[in-house]
PDB file of N, CA and C in Angstrom:
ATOM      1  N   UNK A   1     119.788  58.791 -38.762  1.00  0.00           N
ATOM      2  CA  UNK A   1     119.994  57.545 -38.059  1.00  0.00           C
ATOM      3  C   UNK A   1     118.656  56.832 -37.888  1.00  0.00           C
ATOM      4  N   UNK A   2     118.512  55.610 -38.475  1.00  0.00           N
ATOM      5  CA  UNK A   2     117.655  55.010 -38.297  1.00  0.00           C
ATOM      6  C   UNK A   2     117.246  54.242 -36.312  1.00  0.00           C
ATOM      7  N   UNK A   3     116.063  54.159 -36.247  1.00  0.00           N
ATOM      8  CA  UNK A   3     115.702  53.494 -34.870  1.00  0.00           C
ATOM      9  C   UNK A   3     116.005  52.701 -34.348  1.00  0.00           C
ATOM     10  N   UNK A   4     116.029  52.255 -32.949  1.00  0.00           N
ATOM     11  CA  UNK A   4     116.743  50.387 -33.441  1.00  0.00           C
ATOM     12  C   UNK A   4     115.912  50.051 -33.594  1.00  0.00           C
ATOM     13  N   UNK A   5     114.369  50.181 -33.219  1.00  0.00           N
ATOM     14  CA  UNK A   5     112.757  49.219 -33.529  1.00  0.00           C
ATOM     15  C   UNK A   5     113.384  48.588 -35.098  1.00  0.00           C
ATOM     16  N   UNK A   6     113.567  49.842 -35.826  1.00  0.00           N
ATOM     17  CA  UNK A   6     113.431  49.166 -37.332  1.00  0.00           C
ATOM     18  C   UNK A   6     114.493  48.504 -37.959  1.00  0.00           C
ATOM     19  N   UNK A   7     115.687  48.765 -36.821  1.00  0.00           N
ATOM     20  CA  UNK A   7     116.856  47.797 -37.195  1.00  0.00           C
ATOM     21  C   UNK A   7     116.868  46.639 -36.353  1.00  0.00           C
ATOM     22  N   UNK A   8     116.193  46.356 -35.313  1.00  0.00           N
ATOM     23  CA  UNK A   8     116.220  45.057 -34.736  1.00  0.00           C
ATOM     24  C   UNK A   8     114.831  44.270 -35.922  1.00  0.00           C
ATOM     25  N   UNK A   9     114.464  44.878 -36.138  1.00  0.00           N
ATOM     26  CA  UNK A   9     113.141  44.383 -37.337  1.00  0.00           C
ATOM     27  C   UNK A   9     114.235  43.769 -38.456  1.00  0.00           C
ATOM     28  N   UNK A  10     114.673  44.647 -39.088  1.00  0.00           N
ATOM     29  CA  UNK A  10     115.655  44.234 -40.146  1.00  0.00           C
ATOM     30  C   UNK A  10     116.519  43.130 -39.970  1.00  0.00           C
ATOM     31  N   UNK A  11     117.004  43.029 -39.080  1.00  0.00           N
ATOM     32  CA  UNK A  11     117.687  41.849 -38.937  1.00  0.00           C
ATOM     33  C   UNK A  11     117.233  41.179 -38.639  1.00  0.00           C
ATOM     34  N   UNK A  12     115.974  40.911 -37.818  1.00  0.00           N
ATOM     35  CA  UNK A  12     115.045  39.709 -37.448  1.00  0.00           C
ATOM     36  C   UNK A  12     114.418  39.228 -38.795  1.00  0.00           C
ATOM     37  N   UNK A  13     113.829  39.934 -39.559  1.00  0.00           N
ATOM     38  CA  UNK A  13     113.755  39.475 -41.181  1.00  0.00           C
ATOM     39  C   UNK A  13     114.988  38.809 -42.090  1.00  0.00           C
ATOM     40  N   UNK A  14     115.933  38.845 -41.936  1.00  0.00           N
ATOM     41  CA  UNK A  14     116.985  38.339 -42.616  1.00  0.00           C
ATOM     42  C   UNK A  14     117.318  37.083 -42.135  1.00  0.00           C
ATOM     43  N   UNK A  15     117.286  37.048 -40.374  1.00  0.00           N
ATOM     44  CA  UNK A  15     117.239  35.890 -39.576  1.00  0.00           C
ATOM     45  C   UNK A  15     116.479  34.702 -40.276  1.00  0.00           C
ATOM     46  N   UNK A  16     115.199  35.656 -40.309  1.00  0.00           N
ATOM     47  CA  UNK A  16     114.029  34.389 -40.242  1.00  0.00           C
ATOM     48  C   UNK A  16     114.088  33.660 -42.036  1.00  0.00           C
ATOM     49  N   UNK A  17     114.897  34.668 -42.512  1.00  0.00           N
ATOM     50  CA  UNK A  17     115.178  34.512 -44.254  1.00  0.00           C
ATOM     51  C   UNK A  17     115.867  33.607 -44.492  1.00  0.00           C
ATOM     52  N   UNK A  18     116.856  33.724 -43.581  1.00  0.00           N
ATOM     53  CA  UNK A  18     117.977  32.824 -43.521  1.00  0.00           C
ATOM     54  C   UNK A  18     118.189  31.574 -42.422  1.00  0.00           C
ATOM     55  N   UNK A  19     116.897  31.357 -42.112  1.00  0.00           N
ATOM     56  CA  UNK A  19     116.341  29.978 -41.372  1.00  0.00           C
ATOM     57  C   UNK A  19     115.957  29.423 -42.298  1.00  0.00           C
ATOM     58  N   UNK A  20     114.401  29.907 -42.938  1.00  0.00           N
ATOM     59  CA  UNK A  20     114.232  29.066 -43.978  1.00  0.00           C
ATOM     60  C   UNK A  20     114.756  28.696 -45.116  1.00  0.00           C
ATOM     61  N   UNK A  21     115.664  29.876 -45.725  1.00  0.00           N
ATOM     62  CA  UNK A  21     116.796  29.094 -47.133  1.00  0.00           C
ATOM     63  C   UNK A  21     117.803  27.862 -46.320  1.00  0.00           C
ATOM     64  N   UNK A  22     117.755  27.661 -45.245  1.00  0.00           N
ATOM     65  CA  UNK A  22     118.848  26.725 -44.693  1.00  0.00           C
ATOM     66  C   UNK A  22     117.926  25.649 -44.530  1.00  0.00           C
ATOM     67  N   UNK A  23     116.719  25.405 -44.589  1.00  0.00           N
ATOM     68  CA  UNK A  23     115.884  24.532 -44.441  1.00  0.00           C
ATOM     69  C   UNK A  23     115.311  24.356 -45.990  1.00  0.00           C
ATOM     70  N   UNK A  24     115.241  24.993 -46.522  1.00  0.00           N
ATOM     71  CA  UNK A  24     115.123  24.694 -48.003  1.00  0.00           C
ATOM     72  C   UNK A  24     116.411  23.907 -49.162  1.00  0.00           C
ATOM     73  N   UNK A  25     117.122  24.493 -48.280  1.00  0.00           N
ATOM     74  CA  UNK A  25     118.359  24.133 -49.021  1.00  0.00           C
ATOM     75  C   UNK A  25     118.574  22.346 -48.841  1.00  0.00           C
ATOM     76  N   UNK A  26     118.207  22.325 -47.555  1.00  0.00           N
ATOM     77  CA  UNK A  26     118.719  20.740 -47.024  1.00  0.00           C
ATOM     78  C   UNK A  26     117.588  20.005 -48.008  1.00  0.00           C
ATOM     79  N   UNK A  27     115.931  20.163 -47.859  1.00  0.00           N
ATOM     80  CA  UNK A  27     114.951  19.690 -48.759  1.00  0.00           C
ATOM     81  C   UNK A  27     114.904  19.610 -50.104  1.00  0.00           C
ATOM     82  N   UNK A  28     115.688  20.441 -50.288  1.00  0.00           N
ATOM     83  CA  UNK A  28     116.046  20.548 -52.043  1.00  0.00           C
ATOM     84  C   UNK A  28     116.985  19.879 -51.982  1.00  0.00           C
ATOM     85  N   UNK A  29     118.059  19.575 -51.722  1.00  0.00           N
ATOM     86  CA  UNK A  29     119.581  18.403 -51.816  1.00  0.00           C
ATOM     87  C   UNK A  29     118.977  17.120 -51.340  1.00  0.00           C
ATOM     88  N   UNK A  30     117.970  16.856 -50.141  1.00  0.00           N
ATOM     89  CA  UNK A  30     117.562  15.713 -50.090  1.00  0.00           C
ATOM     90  C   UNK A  30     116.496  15.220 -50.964  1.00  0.00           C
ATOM     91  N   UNK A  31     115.372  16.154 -51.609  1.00  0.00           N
ATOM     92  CA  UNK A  31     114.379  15.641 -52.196  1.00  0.00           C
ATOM     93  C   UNK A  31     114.108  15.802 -53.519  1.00  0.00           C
ATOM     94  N   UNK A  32     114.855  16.775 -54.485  1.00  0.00           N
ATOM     95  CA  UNK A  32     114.399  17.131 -55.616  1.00  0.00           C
ATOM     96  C   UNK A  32     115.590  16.335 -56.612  1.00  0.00           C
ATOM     97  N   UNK A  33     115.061  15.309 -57.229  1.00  0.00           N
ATOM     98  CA  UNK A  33     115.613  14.600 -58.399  1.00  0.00           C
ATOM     99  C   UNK A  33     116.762  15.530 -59.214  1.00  0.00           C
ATOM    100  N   UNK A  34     117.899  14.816 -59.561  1.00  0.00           N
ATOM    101  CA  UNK A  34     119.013  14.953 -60.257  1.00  0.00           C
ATOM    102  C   UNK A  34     118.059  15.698 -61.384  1.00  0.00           C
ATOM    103  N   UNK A  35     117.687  15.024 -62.665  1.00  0.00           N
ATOM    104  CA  UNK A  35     117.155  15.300 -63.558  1.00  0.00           C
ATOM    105  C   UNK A  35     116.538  16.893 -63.111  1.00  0.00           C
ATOM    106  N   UNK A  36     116.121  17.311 -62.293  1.00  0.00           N
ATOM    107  CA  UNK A  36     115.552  18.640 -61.982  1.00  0.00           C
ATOM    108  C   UNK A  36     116.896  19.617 -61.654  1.00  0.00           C
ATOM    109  N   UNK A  37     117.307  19.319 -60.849  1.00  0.00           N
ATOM    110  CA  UNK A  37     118.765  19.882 -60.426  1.00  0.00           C
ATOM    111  C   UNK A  37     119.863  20.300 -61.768  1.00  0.00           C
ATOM    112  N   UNK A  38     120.055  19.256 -62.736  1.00  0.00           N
ATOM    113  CA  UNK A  38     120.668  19.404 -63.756  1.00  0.00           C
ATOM    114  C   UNK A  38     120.156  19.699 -65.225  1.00  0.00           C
ATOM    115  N   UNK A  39     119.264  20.523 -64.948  1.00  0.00           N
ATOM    116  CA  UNK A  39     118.214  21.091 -65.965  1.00  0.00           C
ATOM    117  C   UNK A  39     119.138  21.659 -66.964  1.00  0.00           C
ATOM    118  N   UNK A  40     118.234  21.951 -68.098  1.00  0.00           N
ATOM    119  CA  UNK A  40     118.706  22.889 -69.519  1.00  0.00           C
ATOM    120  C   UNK A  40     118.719  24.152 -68.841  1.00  0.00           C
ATOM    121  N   UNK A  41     119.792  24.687 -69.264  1.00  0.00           N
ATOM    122  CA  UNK A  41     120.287  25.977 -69.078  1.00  0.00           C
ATOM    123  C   UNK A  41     120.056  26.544 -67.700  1.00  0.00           C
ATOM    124  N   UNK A  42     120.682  25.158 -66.972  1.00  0.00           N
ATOM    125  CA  UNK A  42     120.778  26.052 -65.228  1.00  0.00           C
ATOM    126  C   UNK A  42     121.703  26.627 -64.944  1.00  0.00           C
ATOM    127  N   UNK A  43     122.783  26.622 -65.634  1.00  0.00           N
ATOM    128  CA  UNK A  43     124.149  27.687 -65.709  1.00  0.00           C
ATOM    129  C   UNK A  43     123.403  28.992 -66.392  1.00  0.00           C
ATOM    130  N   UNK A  44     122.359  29.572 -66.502  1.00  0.00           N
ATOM    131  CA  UNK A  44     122.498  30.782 -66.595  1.00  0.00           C
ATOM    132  C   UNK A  44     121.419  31.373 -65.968  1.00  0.00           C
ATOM    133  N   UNK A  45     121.116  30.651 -64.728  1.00  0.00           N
ATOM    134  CA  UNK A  45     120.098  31.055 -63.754  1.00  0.00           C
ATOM    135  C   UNK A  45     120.768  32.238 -62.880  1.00  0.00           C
ATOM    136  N   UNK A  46     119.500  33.580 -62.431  1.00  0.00           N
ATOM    137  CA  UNK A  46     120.198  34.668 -61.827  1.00  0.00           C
ATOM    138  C   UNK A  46     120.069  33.854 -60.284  1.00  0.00           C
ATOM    139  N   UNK A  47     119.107  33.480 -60.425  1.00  0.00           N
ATOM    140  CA  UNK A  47     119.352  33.092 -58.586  1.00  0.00           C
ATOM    141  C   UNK A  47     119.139  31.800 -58.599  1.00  0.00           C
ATOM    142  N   UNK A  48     119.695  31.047 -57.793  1.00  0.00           N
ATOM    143  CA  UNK A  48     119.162  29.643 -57.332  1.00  0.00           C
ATOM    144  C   UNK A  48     117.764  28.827 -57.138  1.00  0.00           C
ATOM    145  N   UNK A  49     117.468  28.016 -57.396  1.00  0.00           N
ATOM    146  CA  UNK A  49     115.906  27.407 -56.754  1.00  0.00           C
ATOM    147  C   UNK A  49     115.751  27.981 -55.505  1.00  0.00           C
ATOM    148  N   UNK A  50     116.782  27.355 -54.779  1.00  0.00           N
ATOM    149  CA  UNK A  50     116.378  27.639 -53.415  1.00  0.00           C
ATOM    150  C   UNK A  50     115.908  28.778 -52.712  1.00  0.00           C
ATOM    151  N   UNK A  51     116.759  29.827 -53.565  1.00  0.00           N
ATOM    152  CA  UNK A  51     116.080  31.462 -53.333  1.00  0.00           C
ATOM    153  C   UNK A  51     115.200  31.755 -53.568  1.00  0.00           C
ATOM    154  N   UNK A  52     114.703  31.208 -54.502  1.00  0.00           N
ATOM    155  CA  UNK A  52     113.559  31.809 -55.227  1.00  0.00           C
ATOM    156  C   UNK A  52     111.710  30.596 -54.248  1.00  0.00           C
ATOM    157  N   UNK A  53     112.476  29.646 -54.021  1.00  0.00           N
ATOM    158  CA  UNK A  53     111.366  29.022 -52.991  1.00  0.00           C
ATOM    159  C   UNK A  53     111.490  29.127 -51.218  1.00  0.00           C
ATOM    160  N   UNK A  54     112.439  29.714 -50.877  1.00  0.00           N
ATOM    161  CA  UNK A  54     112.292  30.438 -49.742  1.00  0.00           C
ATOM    162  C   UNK A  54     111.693  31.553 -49.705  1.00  0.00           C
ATOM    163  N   UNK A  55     111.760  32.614 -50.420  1.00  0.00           N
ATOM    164  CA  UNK A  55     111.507  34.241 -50.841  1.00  0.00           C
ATOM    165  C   UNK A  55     109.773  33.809 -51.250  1.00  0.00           C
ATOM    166  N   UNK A  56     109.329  32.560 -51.648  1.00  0.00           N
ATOM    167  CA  UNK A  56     107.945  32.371 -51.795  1.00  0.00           C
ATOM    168  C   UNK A  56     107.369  32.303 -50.169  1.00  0.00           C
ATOM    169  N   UNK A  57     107.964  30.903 -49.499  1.00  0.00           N
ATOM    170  CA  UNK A  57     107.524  31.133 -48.199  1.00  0.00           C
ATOM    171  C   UNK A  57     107.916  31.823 -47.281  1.00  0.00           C
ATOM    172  N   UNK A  58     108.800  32.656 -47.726  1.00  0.00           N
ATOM    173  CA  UNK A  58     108.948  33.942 -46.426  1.00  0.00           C
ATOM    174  C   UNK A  58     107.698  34.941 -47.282  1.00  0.00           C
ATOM    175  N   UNK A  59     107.639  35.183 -47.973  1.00  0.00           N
ATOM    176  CA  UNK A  59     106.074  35.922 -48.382  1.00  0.00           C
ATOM    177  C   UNK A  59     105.058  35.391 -47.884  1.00  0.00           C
ATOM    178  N   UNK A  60     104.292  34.277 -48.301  1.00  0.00           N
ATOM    179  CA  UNK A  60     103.382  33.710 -47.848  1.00  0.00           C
ATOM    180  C   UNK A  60     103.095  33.373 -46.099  1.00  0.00           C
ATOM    181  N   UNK A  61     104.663  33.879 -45.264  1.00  0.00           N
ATOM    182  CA  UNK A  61     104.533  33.377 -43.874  1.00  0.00           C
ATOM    183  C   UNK A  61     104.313  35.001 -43.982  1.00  0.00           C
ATOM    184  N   UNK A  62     104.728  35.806 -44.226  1.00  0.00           N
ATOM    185  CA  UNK A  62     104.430  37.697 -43.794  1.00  0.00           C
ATOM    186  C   UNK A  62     103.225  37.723 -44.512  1.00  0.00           C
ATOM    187  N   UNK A  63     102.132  36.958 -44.761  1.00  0.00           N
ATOM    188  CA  UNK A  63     100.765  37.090 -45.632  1.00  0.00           C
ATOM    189  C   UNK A  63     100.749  37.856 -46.554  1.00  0.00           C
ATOM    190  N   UNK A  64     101.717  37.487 -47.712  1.00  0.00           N
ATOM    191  CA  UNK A  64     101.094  38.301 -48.809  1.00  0.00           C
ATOM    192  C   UNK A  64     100.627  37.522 -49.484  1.00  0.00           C
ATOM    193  N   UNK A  65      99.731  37.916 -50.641  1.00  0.00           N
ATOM    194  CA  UNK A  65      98.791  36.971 -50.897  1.00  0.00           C
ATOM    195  C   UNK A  65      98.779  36.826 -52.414  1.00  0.00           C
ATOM    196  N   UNK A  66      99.864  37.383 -53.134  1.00  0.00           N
ATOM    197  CA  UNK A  66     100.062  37.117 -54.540  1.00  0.00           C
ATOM    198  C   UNK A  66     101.833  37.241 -54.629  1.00  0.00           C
ATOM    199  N   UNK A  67     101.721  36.894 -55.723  1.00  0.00           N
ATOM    200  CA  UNK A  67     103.587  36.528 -56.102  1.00  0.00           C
ATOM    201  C   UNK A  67     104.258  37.944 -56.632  1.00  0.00           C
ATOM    202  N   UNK A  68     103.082  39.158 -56.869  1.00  0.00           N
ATOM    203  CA  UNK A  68     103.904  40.315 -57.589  1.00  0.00           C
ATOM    204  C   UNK A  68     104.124  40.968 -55.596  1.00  0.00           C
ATOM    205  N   UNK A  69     103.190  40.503 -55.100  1.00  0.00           N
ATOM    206  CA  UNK A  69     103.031  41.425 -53.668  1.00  0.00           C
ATOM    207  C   UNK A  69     104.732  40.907 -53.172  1.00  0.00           C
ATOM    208  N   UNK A  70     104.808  39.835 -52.884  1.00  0.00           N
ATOM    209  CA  UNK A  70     105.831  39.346 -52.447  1.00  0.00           C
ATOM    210  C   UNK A  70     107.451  39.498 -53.196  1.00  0.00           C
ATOM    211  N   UNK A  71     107.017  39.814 -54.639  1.00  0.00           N
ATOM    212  CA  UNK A  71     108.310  40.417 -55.279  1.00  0.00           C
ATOM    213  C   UNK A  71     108.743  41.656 -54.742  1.00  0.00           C
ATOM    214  N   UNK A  72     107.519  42.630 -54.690  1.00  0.00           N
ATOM    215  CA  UNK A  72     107.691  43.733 -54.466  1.00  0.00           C
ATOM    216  C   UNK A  72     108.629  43.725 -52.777  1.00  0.00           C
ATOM    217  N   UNK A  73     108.270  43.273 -51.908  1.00  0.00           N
ATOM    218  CA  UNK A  73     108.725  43.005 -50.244  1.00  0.00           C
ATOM    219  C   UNK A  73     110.203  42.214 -50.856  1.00  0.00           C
ATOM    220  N   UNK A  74     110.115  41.646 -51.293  1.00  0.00           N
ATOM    221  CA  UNK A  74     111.750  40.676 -51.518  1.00  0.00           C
ATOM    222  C   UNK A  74     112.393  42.004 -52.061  1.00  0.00           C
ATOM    223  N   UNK A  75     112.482  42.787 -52.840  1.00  0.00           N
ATOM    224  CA  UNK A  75     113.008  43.772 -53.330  1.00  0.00           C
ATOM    225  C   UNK A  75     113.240  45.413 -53.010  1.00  0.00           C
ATOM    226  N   UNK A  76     112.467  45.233 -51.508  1.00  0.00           N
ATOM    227  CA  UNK A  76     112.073  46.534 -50.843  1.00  0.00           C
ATOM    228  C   UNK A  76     113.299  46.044 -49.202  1.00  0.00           C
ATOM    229  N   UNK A  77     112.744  44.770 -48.765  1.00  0.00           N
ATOM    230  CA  UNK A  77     113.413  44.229 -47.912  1.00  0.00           C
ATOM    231  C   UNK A  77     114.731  43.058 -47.927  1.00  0.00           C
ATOM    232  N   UNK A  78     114.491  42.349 -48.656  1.00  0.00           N
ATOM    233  CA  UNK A  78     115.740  41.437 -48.428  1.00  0.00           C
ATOM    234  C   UNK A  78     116.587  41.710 -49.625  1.00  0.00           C
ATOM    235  N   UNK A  79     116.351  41.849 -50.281  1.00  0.00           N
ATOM    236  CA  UNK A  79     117.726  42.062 -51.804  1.00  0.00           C
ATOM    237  C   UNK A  79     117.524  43.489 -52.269  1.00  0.00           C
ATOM    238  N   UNK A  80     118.335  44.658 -52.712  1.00  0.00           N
ATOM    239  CA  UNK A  80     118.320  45.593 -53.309  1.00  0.00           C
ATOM    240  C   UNK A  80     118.261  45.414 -54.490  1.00  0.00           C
ATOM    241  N   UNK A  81     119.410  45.482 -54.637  1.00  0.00           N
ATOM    242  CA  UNK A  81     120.043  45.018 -55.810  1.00  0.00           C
ATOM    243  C   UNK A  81     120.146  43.800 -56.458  1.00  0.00           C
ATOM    244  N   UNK A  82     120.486  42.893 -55.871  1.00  0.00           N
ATOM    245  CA  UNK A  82     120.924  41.237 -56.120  1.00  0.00           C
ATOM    246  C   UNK A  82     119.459  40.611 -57.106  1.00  0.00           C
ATOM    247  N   UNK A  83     118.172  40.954 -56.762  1.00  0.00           N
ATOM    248  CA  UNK A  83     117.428  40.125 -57.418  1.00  0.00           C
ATOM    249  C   UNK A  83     116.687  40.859 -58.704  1.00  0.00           C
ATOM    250  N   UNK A  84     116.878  40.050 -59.728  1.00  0.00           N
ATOM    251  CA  UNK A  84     116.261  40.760 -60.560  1.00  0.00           C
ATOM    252  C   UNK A  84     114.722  41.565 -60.779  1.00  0.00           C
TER     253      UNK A  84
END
């Protein structure tokens, strides 16, 4: 059985994950041009823009300081499985 320290942690990370994709999401529908949105071969994208630029600044807000550091934490903590 895990602690609650590290399960109130866990879910406070998903929280704060899922603040900023809801704030990304609105900035991306309000600000990023059609022409970007309806790109070549966005039907065979594994994840969305939006995932993939939240999962940047939820790294960069937990200070990591390169993009493999922050893969590694997106894949340890918020997605198991789901991200490639």
């Amino acid at each position: 059985m895990q602690s609650p320290k590290y399960k109130n942690n866990h879910t406070d990370t998903f929280t704060v994950f899922n603040q900023i994709l809801e704030i990304v999401v609105k900035l991306y529908k309000k600000c990023i041009p059609t022409t970007i949105k309806n790109r070549k071969n966005v039907d065979k994208l594994v994840q969305p823009d939006t995932v993939i630029i939240a999962c940047v600044l939820w790294g960069f807000m937990l200070g990591y300081k390169s993009q493999r550091a922050t893969y590694r934490a997106v894949r340890t903590i918020l997605f198991f499985t789901e991200f490639p």
